[in-house]
PDB file of N, CA and C in Angstrom:
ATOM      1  N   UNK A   1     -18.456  34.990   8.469  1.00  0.00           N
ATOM      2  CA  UNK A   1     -19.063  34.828   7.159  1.00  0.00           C
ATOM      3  C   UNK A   1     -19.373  33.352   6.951  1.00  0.00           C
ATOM      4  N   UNK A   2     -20.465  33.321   6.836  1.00  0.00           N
ATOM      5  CA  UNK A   2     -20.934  31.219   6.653  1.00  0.00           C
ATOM      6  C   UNK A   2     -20.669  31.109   5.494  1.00  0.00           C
ATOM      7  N   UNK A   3     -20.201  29.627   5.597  1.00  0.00           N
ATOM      8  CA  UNK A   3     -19.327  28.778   4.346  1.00  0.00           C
ATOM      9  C   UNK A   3     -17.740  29.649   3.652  1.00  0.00           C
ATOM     10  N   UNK A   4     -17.250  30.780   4.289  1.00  0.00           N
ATOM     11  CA  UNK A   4     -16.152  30.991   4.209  1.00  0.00           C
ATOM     12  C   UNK A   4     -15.250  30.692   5.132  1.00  0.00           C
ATOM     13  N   UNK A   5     -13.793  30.876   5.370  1.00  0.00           N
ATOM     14  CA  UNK A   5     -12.906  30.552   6.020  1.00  0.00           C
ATOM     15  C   UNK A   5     -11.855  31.938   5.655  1.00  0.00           C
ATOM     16  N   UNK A   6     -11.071  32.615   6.755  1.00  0.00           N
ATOM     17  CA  UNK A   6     -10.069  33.053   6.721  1.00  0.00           C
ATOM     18  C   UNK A   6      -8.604  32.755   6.436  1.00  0.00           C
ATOM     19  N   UNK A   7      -8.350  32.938   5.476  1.00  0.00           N
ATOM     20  CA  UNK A   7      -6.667  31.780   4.955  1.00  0.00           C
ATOM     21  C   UNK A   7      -5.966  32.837   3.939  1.00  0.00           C
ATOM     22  N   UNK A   8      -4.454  33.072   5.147  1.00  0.00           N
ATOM     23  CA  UNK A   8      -3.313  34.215   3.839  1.00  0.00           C
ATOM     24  C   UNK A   8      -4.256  35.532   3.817  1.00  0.00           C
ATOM     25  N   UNK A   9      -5.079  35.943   4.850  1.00  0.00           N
ATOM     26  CA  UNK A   9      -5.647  37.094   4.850  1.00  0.00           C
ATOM     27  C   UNK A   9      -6.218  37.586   3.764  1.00  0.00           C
ATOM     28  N   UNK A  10      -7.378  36.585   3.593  1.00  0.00           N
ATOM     29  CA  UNK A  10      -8.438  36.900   2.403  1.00  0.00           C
ATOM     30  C   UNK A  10      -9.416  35.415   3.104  1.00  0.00           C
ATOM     31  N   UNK A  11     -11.050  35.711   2.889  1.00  0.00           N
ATOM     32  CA  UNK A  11     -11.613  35.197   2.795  1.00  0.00           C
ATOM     33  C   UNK A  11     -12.088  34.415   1.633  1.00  0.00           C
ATOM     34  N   UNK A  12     -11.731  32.937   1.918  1.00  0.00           N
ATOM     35  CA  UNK A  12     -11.950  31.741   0.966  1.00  0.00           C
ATOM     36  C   UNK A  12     -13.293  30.924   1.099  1.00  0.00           C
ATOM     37  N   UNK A  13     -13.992  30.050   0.064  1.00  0.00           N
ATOM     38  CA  UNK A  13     -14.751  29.415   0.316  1.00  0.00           C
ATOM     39  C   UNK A  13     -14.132  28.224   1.313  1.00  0.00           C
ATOM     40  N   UNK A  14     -15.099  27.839   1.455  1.00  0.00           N
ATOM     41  CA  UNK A  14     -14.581  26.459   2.353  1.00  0.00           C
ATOM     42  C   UNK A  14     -14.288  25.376   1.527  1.00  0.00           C
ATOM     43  N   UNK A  15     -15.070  25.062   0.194  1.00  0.00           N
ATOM     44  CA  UNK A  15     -15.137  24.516  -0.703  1.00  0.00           C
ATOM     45  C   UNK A  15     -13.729  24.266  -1.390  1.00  0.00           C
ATOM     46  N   UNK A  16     -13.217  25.561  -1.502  1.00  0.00           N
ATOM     47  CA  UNK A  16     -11.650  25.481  -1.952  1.00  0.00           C
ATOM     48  C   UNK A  16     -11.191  24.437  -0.741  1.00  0.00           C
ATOM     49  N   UNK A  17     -10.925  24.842   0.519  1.00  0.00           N
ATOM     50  CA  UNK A  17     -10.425  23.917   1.364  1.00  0.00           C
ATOM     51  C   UNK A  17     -10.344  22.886   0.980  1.00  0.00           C
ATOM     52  N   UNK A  18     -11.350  22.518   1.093  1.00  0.00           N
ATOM     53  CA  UNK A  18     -11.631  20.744   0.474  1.00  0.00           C
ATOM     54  C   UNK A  18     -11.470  20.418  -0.686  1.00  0.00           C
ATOM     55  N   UNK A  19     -11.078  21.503  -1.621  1.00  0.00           N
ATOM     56  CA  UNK A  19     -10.777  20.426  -2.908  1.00  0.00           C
ATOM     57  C   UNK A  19      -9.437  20.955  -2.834  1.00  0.00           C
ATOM     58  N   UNK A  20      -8.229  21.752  -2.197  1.00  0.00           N
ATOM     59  CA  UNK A  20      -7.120  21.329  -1.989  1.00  0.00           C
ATOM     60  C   UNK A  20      -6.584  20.337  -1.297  1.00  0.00           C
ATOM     61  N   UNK A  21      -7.501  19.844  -0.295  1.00  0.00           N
ATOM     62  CA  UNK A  21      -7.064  18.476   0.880  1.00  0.00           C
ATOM     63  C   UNK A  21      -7.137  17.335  -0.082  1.00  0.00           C
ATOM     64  N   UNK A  22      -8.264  17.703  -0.800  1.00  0.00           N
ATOM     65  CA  UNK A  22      -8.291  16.284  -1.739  1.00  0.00           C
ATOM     66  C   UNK A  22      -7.064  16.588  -2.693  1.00  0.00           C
ATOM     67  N   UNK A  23      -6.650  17.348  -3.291  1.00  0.00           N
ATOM     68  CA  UNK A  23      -5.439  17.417  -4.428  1.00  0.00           C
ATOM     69  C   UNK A  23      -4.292  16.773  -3.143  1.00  0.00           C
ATOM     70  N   UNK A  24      -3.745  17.281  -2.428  1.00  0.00           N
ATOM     71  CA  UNK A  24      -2.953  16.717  -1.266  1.00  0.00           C
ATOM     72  C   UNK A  24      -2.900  15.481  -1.072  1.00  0.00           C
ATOM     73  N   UNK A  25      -4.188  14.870  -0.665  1.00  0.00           N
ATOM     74  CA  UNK A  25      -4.270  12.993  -0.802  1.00  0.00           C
ATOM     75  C   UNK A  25      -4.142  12.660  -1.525  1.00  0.00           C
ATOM     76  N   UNK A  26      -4.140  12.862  -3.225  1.00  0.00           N
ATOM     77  CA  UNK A  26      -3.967  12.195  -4.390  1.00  0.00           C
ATOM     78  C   UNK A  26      -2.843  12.533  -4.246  1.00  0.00           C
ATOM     79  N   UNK A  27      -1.989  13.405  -4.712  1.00  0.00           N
ATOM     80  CA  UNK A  27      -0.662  14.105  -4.863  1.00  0.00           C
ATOM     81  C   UNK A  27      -0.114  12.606  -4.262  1.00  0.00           C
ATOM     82  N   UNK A  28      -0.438  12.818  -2.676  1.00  0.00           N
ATOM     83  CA  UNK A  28       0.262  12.045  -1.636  1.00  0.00           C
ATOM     84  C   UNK A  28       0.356  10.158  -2.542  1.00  0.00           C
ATOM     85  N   UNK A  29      -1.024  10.196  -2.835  1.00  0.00           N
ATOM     86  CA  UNK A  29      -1.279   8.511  -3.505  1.00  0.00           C
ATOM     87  C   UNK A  29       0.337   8.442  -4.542  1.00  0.00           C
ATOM     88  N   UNK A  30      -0.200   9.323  -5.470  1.00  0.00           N
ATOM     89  CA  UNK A  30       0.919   8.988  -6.620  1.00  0.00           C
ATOM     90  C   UNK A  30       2.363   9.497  -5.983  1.00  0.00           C
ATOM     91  N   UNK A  31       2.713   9.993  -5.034  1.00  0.00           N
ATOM     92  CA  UNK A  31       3.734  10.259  -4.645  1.00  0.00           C
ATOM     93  C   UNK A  31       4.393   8.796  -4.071  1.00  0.00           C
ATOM     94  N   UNK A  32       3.591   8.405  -3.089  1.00  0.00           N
ATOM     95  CA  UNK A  32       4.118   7.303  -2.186  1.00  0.00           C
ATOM     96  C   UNK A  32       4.140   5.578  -3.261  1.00  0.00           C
ATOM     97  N   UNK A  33       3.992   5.818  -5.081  1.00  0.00           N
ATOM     98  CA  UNK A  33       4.513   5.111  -5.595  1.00  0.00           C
ATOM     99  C   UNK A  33       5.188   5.153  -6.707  1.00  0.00           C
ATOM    100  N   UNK A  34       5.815   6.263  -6.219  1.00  0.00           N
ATOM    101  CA  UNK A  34       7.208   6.636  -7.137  1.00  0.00           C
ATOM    102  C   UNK A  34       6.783   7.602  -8.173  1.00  0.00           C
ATOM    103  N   UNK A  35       5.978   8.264  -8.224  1.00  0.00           N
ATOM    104  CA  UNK A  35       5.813   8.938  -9.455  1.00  0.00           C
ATOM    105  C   UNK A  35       6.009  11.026  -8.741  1.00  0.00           C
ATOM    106  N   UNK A  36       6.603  11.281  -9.308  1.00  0.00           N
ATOM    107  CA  UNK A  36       6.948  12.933  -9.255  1.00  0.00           C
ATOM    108  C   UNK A  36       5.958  13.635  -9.749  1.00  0.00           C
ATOM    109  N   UNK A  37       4.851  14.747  -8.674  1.00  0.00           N
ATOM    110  CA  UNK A  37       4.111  14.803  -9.180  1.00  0.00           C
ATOM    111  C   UNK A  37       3.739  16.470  -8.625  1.00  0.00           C
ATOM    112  N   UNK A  38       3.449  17.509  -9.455  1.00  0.00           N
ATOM    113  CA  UNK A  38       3.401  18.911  -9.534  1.00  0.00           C
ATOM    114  C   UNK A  38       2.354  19.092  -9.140  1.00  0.00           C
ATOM    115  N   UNK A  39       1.683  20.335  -7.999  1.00  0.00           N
ATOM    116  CA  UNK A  39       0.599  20.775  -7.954  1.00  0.00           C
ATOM    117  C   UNK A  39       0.163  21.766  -8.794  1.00  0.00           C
ATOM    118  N   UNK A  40      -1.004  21.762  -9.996  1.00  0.00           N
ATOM    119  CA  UNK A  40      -0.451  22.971 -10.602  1.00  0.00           C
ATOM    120  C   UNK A  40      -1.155  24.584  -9.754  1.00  0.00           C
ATOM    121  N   UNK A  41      -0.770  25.479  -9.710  1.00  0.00           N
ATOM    122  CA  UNK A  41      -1.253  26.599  -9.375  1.00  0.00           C
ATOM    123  C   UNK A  41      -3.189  27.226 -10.009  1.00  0.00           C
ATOM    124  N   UNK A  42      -4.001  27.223  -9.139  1.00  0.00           N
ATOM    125  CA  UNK A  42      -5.097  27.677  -9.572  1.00  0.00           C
ATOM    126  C   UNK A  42      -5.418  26.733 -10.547  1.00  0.00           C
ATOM    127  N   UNK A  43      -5.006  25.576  -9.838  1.00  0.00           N
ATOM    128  CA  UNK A  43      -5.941  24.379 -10.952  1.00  0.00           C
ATOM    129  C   UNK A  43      -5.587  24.907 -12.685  1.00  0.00           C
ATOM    130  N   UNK A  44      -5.163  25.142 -12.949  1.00  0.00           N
ATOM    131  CA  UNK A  44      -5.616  25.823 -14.255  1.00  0.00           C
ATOM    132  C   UNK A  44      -4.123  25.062 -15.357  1.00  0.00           C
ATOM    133  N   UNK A  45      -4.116  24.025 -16.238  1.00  0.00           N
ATOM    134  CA  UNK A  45      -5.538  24.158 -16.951  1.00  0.00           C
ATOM    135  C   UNK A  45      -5.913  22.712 -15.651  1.00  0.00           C
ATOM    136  N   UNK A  46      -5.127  22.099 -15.115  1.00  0.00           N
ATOM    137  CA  UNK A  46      -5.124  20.699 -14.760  1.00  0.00           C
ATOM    138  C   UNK A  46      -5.069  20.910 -12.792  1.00  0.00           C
ATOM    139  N   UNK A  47      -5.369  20.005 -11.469  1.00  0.00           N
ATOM    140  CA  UNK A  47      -4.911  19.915 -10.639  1.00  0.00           C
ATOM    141  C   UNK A  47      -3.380  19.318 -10.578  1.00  0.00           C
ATOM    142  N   UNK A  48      -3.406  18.627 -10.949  1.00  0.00           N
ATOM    143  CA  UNK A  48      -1.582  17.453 -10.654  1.00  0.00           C
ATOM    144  C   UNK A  48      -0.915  17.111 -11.895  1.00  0.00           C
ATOM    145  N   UNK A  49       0.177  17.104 -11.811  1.00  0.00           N
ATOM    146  CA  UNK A  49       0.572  16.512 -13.122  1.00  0.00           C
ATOM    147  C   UNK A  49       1.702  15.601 -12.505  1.00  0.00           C
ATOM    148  N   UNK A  50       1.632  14.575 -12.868  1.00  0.00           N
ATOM    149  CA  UNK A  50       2.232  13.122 -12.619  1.00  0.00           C
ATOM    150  C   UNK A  50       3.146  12.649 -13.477  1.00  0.00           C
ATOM    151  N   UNK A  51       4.033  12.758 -13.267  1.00  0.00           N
ATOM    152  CA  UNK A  51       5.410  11.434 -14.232  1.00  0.00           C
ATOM    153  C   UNK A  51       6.218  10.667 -13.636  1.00  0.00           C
ATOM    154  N   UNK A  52       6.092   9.672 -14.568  1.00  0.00           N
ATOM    155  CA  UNK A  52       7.082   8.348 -13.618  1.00  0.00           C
ATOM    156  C   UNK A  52       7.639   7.712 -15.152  1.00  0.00           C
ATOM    157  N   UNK A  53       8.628   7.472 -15.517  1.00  0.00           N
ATOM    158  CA  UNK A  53       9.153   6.770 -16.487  1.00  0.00           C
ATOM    159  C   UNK A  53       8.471   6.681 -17.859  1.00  0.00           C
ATOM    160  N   UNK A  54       8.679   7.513 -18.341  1.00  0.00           N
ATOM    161  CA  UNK A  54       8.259   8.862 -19.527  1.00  0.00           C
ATOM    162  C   UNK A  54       6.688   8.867 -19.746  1.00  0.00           C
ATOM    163  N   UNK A  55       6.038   8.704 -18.044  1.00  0.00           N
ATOM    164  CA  UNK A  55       4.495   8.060 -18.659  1.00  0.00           C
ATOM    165  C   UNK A  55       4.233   9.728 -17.932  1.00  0.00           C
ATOM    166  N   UNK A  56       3.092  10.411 -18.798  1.00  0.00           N
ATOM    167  CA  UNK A  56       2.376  12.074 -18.162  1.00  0.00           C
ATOM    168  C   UNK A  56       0.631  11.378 -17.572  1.00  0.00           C
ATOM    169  N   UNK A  57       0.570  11.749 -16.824  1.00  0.00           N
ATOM    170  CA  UNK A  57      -0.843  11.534 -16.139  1.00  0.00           C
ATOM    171  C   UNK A  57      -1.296  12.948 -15.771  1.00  0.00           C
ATOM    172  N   UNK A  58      -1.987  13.474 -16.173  1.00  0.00           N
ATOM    173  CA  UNK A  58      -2.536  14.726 -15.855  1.00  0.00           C
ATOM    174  C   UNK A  58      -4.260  14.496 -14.906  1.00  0.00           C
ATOM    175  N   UNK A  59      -3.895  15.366 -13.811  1.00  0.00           N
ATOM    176  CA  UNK A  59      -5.517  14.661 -13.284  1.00  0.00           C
ATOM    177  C   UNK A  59      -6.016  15.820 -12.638  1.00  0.00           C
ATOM    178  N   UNK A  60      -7.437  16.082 -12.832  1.00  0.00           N
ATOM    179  CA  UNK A  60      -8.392  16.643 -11.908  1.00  0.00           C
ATOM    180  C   UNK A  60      -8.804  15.833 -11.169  1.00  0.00           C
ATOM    181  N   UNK A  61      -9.432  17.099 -10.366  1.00  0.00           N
ATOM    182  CA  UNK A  61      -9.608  16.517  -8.708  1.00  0.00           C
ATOM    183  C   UNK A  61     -11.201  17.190  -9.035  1.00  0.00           C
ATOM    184  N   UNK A  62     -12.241  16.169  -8.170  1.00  0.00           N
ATOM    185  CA  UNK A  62     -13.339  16.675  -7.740  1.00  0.00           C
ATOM    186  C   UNK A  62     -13.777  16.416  -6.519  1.00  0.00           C
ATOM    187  N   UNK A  63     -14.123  17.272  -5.975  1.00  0.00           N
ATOM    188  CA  UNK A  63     -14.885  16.679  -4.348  1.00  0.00           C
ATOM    189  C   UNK A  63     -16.337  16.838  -4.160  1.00  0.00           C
ATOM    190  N   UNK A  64     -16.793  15.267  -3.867  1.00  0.00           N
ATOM    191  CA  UNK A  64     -18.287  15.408  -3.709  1.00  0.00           C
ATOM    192  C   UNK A  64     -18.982  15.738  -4.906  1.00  0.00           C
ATOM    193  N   UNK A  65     -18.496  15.115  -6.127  1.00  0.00           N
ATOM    194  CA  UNK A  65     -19.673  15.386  -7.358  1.00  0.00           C
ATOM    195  C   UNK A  65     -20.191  14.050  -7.335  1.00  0.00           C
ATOM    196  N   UNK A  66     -21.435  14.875  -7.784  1.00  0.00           N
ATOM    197  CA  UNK A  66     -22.550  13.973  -8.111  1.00  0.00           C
ATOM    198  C   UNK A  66     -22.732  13.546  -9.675  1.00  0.00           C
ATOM    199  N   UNK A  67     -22.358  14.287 -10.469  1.00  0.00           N
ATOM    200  CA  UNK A  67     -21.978  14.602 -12.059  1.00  0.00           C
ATOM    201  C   UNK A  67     -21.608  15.336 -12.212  1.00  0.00           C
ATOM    202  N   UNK A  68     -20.502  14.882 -13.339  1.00  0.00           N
ATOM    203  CA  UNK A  68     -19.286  15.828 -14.099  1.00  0.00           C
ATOM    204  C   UNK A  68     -19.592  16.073 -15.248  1.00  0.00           C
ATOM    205  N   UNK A  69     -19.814  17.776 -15.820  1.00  0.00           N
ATOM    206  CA  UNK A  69     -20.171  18.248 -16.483  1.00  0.00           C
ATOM    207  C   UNK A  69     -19.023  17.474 -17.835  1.00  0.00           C
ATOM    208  N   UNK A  70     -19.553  18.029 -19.300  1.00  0.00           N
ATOM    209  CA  UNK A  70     -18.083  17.973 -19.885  1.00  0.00           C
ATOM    210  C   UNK A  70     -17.268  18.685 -20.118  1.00  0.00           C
ATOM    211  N   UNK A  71     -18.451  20.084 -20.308  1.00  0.00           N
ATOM    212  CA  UNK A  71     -17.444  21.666 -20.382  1.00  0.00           C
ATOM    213  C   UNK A  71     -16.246  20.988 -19.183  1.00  0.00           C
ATOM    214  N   UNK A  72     -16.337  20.684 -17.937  1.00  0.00           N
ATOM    215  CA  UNK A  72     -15.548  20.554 -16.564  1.00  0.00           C
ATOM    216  C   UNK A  72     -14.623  19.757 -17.101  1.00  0.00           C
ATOM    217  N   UNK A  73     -14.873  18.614 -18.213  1.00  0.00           N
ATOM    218  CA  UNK A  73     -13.559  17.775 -18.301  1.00  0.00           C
ATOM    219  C   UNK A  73     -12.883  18.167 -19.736  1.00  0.00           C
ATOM    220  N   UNK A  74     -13.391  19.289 -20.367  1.00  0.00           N
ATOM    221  CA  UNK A  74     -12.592  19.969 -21.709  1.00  0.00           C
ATOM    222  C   UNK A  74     -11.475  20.364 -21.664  1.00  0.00           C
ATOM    223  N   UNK A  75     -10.918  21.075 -20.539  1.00  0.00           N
ATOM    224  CA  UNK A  75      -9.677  21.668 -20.026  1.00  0.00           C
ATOM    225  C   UNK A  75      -8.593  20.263 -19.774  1.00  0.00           C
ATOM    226  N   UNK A  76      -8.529  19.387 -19.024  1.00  0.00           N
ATOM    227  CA  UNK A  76      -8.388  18.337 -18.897  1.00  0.00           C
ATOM    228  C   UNK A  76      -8.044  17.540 -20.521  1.00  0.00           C
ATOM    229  N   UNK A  77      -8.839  17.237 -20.898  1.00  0.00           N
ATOM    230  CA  UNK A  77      -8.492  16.681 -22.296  1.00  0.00           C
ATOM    231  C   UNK A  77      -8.030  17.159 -23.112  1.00  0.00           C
ATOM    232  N   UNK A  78      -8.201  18.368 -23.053  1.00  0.00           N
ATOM    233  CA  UNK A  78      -7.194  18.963 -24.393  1.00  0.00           C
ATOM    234  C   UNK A  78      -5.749  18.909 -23.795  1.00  0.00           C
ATOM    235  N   UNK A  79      -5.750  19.433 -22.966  1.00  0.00           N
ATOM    236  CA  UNK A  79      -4.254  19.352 -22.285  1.00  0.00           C
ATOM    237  C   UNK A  79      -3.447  17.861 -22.168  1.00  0.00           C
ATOM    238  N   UNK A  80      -4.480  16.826 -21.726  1.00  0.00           N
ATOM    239  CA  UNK A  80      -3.505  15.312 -21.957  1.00  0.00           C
ATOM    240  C   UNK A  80      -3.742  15.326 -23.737  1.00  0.00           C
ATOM    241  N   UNK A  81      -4.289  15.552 -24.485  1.00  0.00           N
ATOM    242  CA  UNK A  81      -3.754  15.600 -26.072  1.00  0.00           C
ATOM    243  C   UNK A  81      -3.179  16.399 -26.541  1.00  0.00           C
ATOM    244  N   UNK A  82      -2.641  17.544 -26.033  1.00  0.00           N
ATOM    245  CA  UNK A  82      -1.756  18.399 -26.782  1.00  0.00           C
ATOM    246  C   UNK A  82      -0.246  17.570 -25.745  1.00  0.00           C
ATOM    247  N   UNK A  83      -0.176  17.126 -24.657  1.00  0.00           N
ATOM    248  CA  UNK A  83       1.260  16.442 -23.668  1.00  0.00           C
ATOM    249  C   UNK A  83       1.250  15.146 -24.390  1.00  0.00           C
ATOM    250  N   UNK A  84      -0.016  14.887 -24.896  1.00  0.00           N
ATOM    251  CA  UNK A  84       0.109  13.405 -24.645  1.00  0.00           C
ATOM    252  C   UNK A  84       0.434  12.515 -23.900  1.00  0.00           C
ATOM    253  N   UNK A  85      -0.549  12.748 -23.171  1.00  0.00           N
ATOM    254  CA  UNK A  85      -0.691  12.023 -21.842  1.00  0.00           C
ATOM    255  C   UNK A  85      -2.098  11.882 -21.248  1.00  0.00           C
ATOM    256  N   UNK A  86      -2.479  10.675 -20.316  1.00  0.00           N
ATOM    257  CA  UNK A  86      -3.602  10.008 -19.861  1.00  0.00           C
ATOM    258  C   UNK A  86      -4.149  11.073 -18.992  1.00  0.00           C
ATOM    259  N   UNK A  87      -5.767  11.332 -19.212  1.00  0.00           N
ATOM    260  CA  UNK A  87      -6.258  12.458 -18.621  1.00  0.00           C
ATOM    261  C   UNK A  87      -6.978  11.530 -17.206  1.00  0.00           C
ATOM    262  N   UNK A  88      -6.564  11.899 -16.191  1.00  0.00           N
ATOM    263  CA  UNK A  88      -7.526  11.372 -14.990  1.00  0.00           C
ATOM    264  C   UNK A  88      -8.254  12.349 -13.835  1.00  0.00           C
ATOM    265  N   UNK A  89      -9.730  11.793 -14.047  1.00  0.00           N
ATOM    266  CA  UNK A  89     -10.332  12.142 -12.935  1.00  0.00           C
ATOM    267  C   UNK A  89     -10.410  11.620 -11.564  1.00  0.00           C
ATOM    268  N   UNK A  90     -10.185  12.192 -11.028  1.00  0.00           N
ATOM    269  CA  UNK A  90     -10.436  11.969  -9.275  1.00  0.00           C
ATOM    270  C   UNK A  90     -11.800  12.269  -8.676  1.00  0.00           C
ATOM    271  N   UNK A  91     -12.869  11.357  -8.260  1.00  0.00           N
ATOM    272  CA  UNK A  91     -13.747  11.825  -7.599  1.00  0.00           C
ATOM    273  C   UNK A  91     -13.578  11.412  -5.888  1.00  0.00           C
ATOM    274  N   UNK A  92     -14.051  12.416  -5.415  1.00  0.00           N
ATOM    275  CA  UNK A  92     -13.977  11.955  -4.004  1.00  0.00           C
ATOM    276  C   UNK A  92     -14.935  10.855  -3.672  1.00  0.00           C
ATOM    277  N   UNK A  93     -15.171  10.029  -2.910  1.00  0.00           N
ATOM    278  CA  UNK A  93     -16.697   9.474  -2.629  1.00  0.00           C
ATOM    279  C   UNK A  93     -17.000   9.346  -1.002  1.00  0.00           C
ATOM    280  N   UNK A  94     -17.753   8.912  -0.676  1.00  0.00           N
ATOM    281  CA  UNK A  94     -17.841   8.775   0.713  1.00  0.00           C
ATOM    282  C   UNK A  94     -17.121   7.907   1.688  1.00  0.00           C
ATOM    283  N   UNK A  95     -16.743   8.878   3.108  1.00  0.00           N
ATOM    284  CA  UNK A  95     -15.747   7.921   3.795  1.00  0.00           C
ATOM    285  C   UNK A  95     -14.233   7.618   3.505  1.00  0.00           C
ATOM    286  N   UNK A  96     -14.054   8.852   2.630  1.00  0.00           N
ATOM    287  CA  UNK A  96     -12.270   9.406   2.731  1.00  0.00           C
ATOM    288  C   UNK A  96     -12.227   8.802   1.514  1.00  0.00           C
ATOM    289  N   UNK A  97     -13.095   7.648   0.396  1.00  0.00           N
ATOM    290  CA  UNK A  97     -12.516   6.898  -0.521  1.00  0.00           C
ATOM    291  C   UNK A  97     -12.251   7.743  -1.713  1.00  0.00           C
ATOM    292  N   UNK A  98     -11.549   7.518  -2.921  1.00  0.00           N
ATOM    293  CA  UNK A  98     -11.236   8.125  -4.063  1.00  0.00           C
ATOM    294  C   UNK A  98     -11.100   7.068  -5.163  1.00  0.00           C
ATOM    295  N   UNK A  99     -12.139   7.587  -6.162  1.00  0.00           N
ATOM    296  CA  UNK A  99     -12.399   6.640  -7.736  1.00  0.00           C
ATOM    297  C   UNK A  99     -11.708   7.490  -8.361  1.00  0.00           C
ATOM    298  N   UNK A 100     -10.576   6.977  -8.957  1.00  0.00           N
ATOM    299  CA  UNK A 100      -9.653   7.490 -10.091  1.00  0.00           C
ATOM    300  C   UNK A 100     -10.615   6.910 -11.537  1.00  0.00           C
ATOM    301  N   UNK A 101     -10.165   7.523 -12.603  1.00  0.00           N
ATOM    302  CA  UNK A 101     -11.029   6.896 -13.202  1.00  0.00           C
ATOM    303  C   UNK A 101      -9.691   7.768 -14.409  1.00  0.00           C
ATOM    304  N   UNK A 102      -9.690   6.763 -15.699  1.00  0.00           N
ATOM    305  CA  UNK A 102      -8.981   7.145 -17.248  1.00  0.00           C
ATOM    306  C   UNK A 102     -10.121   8.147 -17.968  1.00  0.00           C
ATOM    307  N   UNK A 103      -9.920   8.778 -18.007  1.00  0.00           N
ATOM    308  CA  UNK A 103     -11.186   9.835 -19.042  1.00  0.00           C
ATOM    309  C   UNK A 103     -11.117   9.446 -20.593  1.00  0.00           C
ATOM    310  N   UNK A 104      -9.731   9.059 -20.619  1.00  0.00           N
ATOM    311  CA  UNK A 104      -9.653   8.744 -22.249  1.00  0.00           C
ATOM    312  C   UNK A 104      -9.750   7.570 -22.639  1.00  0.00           C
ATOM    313  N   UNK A 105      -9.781   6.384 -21.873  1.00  0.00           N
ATOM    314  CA  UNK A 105     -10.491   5.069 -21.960  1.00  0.00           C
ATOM    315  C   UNK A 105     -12.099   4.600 -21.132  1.00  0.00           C
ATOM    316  N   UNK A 106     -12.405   5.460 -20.100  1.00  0.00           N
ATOM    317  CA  UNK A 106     -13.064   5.158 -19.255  1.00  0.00           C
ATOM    318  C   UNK A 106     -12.959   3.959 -18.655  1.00  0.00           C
ATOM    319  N   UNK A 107     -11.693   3.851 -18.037  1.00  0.00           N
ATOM    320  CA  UNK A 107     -11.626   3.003 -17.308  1.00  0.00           C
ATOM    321  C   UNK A 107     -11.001   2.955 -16.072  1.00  0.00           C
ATOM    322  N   UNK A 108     -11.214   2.404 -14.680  1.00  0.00           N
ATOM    323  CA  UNK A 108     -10.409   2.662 -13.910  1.00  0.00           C
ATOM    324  C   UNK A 108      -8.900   2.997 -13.508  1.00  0.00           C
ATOM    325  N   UNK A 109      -8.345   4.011 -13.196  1.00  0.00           N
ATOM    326  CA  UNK A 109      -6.735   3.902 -13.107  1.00  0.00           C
ATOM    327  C   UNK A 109      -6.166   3.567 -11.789  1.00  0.00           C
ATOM    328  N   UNK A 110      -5.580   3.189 -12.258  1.00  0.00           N
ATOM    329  CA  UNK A 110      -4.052   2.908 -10.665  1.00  0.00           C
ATOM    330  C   UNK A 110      -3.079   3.315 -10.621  1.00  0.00           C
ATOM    331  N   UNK A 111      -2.635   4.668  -9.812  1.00  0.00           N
ATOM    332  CA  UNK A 111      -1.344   4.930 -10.269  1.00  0.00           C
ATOM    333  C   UNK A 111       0.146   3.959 -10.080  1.00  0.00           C
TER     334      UNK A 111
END
C-alpha cells in the first residue's frame, strides 16, 4: 500500500511515523535537560507535556509544515490556559533542525 507502513498489525500512514520520531527527539531535547516529560496518547489534546520546577510546557509537534492553521493551535491553547502553562510549538525544518517557538508570546523557546 503506497505511503502506508505496517506497525502493531494495522496499516499506518507513514506520516504518523514521522511525526512520532519527531515527538521522540523533542521528548529526548527536554528530557536530556532535566525536565520530566509525558508523551500524551493520540496527541490529544497536546503531543508532550513537560515539567521541571513547577514550570508546565505543553507542546505540539509538527513535521514539515509550511503553515499552521489556528483551528491546529486551538487545542494547544486552551489546554496551556486552563494548566496554566506555556503552549509550544515544534516545527520540524530542514536537515534534522527543530524551531521551538512560545505560542503565547511568540517568541522563541529553550527548554
Amino acid at each position: 500500500m503506497n505511503g502506508y507502513s505496517y506497525v502493531h498489525g494495522k496499516y499506518v500512514l507513514m506520516s504518523y511515523r514521522k511525526g512520532r520520531r519527531l515527538e521522540y527527539v523533542v521528548r529526548d531535547m527536554f528530557r536530556r535537560r532535566g525536565w520530566f516529560v509525558v508523551r500524551a496518547a493520540a496527541s490529544k489534546p497536546v503531543d508532550l507535556v513537560c515539567l521541571k520546577s513547577g514550570e508546565i510546557v505543553l507542546v505540539e509537534c509538527k513535521y514539515g509544515v509550511k503553515g499552521v492553521r489556528w483551528a491546529e493551535l486551538a487545542p494547544l491553547l486552551e489546554a496551556a490556559e486552563k494548566a496554566d502553562a506555556r503552549p509550544v510549538l515544534v516545527i520540524a525544518e530542514k536537515r534534522g533542525r527543530v524551531k521551538m517557538i512560545d505560542v503565547g508570546r511568540w517568541t522563541d523557546f529553550k527548554p
